[in-house]
Protein backbone atom coordinates (compact mmCIF):
# COMPACT_ATOMS: atom_id res chain seq x y z
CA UNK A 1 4.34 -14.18 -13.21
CA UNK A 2 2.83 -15.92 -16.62
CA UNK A 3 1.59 -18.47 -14.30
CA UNK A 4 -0.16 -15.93 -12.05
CA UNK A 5 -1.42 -14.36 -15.50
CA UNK A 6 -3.07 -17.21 -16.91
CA UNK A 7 -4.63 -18.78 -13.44
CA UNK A 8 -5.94 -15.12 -13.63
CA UNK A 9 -7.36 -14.88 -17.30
CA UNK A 10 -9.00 -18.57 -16.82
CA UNK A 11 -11.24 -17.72 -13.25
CA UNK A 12 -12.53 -14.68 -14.30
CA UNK A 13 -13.32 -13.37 -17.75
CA UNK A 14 -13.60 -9.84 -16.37
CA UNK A 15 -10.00 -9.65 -15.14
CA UNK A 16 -9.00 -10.93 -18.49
CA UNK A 17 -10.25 -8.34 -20.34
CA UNK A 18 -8.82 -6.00 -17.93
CA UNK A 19 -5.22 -7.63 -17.84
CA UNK A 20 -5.35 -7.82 -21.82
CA UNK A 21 -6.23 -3.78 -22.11
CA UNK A 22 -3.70 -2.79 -19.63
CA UNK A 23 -0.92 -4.75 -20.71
CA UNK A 24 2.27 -6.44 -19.03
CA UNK A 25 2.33 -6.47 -15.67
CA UNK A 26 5.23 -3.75 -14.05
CA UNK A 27 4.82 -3.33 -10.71
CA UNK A 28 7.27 -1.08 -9.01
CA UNK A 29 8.78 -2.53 -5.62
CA UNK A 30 10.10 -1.11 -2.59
CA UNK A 31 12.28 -1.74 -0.09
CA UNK A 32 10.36 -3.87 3.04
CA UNK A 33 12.32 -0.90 5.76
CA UNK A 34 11.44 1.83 7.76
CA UNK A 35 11.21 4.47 4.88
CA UNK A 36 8.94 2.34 3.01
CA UNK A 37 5.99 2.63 6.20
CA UNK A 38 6.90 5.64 6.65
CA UNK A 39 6.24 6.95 3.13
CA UNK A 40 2.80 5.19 3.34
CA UNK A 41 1.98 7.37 5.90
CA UNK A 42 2.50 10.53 4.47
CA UNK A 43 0.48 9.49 1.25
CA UNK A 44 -2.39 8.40 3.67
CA UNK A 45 -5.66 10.47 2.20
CA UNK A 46 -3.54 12.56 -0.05
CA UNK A 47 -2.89 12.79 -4.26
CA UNK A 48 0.45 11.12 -5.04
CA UNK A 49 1.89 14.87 -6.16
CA UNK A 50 1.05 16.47 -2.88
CA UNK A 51 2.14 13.19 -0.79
CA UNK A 52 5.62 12.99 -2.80
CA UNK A 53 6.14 16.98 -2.28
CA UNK A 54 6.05 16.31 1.37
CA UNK A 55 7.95 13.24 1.22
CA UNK A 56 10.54 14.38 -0.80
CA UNK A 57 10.93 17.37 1.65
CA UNK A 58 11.11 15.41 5.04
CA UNK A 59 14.17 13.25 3.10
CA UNK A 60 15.95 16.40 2.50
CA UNK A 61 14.90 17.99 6.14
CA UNK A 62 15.89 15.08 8.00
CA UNK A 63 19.51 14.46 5.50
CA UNK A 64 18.85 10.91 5.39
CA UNK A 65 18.55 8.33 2.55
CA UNK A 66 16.70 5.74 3.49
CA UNK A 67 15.56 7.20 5.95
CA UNK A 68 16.03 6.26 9.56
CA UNK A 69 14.09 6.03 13.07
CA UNK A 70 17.79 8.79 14.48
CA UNK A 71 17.04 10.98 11.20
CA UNK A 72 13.60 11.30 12.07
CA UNK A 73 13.57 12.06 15.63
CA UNK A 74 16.17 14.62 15.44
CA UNK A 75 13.82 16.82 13.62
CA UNK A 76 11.81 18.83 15.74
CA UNK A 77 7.89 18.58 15.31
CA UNK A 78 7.30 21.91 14.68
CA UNK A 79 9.77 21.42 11.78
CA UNK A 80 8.21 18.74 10.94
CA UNK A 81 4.77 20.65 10.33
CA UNK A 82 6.16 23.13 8.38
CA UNK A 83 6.95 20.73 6.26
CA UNK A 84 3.72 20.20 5.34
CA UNK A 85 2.70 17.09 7.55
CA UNK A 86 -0.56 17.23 9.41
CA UNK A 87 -0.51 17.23 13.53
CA UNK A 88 -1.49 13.41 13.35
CA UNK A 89 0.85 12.16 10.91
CA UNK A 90 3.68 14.05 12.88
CA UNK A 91 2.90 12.11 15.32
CA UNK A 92 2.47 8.55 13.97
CA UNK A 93 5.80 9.17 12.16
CA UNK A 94 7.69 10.37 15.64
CA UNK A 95 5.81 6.83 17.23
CA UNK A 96 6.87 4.47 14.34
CA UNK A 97 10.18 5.70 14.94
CA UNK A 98 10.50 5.50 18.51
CA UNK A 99 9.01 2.01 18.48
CA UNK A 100 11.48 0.72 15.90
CA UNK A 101 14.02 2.19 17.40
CA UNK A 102 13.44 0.53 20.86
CA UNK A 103 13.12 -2.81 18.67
CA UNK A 104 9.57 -3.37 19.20
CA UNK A 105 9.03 -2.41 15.31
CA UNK A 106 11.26 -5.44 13.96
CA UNK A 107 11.22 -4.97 9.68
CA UNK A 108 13.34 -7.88 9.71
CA UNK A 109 11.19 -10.25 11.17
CA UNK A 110 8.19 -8.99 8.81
CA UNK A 111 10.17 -11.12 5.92
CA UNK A 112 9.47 -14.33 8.06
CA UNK A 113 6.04 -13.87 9.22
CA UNK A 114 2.51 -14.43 7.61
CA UNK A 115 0.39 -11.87 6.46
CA UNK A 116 -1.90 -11.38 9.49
CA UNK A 117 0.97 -11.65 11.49
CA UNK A 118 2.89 -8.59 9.65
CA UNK A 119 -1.05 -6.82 9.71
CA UNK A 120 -0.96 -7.81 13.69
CA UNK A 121 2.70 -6.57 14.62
CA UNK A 122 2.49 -3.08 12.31
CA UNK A 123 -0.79 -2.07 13.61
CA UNK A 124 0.48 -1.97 16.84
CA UNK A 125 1.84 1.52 15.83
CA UNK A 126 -0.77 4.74 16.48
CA UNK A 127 -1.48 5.87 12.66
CA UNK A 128 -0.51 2.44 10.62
CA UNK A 129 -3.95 0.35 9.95
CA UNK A 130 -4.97 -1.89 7.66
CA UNK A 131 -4.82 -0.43 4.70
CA UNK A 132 -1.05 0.51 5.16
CA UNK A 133 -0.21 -2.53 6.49
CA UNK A 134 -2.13 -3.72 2.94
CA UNK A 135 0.22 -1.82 0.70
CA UNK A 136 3.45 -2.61 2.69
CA UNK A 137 2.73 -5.96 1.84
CA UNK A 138 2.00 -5.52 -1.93
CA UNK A 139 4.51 -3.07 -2.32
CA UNK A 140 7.60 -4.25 0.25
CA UNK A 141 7.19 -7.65 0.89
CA UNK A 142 6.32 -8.54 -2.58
CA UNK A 143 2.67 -11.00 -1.20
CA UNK A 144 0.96 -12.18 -4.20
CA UNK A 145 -2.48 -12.85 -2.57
CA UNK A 146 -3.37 -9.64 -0.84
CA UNK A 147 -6.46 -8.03 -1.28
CA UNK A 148 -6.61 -4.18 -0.17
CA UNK A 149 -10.41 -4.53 1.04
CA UNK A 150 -9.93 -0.61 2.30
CA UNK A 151 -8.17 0.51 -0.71
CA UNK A 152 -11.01 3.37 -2.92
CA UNK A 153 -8.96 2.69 -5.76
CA UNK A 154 -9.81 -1.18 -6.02
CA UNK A 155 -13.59 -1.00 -4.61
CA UNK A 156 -13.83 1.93 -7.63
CA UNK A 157 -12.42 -0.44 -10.27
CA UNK A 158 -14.53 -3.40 -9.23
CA UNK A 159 -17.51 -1.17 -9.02
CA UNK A 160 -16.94 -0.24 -12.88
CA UNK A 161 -15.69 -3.52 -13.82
CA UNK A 162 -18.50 -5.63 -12.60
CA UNK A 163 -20.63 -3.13 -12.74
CA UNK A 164 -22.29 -2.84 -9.25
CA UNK A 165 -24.86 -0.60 -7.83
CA UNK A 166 -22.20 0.80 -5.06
CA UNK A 167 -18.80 0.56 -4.13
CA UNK A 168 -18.38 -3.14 -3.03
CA UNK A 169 -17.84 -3.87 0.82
CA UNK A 170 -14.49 -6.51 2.07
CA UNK A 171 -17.09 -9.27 1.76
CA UNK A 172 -19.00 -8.78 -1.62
CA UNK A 173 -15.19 -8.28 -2.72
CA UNK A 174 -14.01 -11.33 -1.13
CA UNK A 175 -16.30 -13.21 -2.75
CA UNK A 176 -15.77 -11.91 -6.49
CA UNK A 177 -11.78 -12.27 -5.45
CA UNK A 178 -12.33 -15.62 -4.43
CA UNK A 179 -11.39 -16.27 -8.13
CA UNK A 180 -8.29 -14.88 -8.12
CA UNK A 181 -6.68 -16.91 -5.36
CA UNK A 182 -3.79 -17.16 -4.62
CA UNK A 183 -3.13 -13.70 -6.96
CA UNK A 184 -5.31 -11.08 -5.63
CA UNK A 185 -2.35 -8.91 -5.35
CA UNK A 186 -1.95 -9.07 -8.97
CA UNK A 187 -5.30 -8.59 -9.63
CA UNK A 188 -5.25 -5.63 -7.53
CA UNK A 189 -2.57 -4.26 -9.55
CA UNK A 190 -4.44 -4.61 -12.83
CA UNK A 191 -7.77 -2.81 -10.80
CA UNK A 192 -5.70 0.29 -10.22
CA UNK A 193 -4.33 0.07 -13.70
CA UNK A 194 -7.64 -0.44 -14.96
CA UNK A 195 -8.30 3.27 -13.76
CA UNK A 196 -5.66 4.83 -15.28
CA UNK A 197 -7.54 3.91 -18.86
CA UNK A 198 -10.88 4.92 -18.45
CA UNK A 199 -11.03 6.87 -21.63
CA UNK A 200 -10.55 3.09 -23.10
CA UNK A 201 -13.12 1.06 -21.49
């Protein structure tokens, strides 16, 4: 990661700045499986409290851990909604799992594929775009040059950071990301971060 660090620090003196206030870098991993998508899309346009709440009680509903396509579809939908997920994530959840169960969801193959490849077979799935593809990537397969063009969080952060008029669209932020490859995943990392200390900036 030092190597990632200092390409980093040298193409862009904003992002240095940024990595030195936030500190080491301690991103937290998960598993590249069927729980993992799944838990993307129950944090989909929700606060991380109100997202885990819901998550945490679909785990205990369904008596699973991970979770699996059988624990899932055994739960009824209506149980499902009473446990706080929305109509439409109900049913992307239900569709992930009927689709990996039948095989045509492989998180297997995702470990051997490129990046547009993993965006092109996980999209396939009703509910599961870009931006969750985007995270699954950071997050499970551990990609190190991944920029989350549909992510608020980052287009805030580079709004503040380089201090532009409006949130930046995929390709203003392409081009200030250009910098950063092959690391924008890491640099995305440090954009989030970067929120988290506002009062410091």
């Amino acid at each position: 990661m030092r190597k990632a660090l200092n390409h980093l620090k040298r193409s862009d003196p904003v992002l240095a700045e940024i990595i030195q206030r936030v500190g080491p870098y301690a991103i937290e991993y998960r598993e590249p499986v069927f729980q993992t998508l799944v838990r993307s899309i129950v944090y989909q346009q929700l606060n991380g409290k109100a997202a885990l709440t819901i998550f945490t009680r679909l785990a205990a509903a369904a008596k699973a851990d991970p979770l699996t396509p059988e624990s899932i579809l055994k739960l009824r939908p209506a149980r499902m909604r009473k446990l706080g997920l929305s109509g439409q994530k109900m049913t992307y959840i239900r569709e992930l799992a009927r689709l990996t169960r039948a095989g045509e969801v492989d998180f297997e193959r995702c470990l051997a594929l490129e990046d547009a490849a993993v965006i092109e077979h996980l999209t396939r799935v009703k509910g599961v775009g870009v931006w969750t593809v985007h995270m699954f990537l950071i997050f499970a397969l551990r990609r190190h040059d991944v920029l989350p063009t549909g992510d608020l969080g980052v287009r805030a952060a580079m709004k503040k950071a380089y201090a532009l008029p409006d949130l930046p669209k995929p390709e203003e932020m392409e081009k200030i990301a250009a910098a950063w490859r092959p690391y924008c995943s890491v640099a995305s990392w440090y954009l989030w971060r970067s929120l988290d200390n506002v009062g410091a900036m």
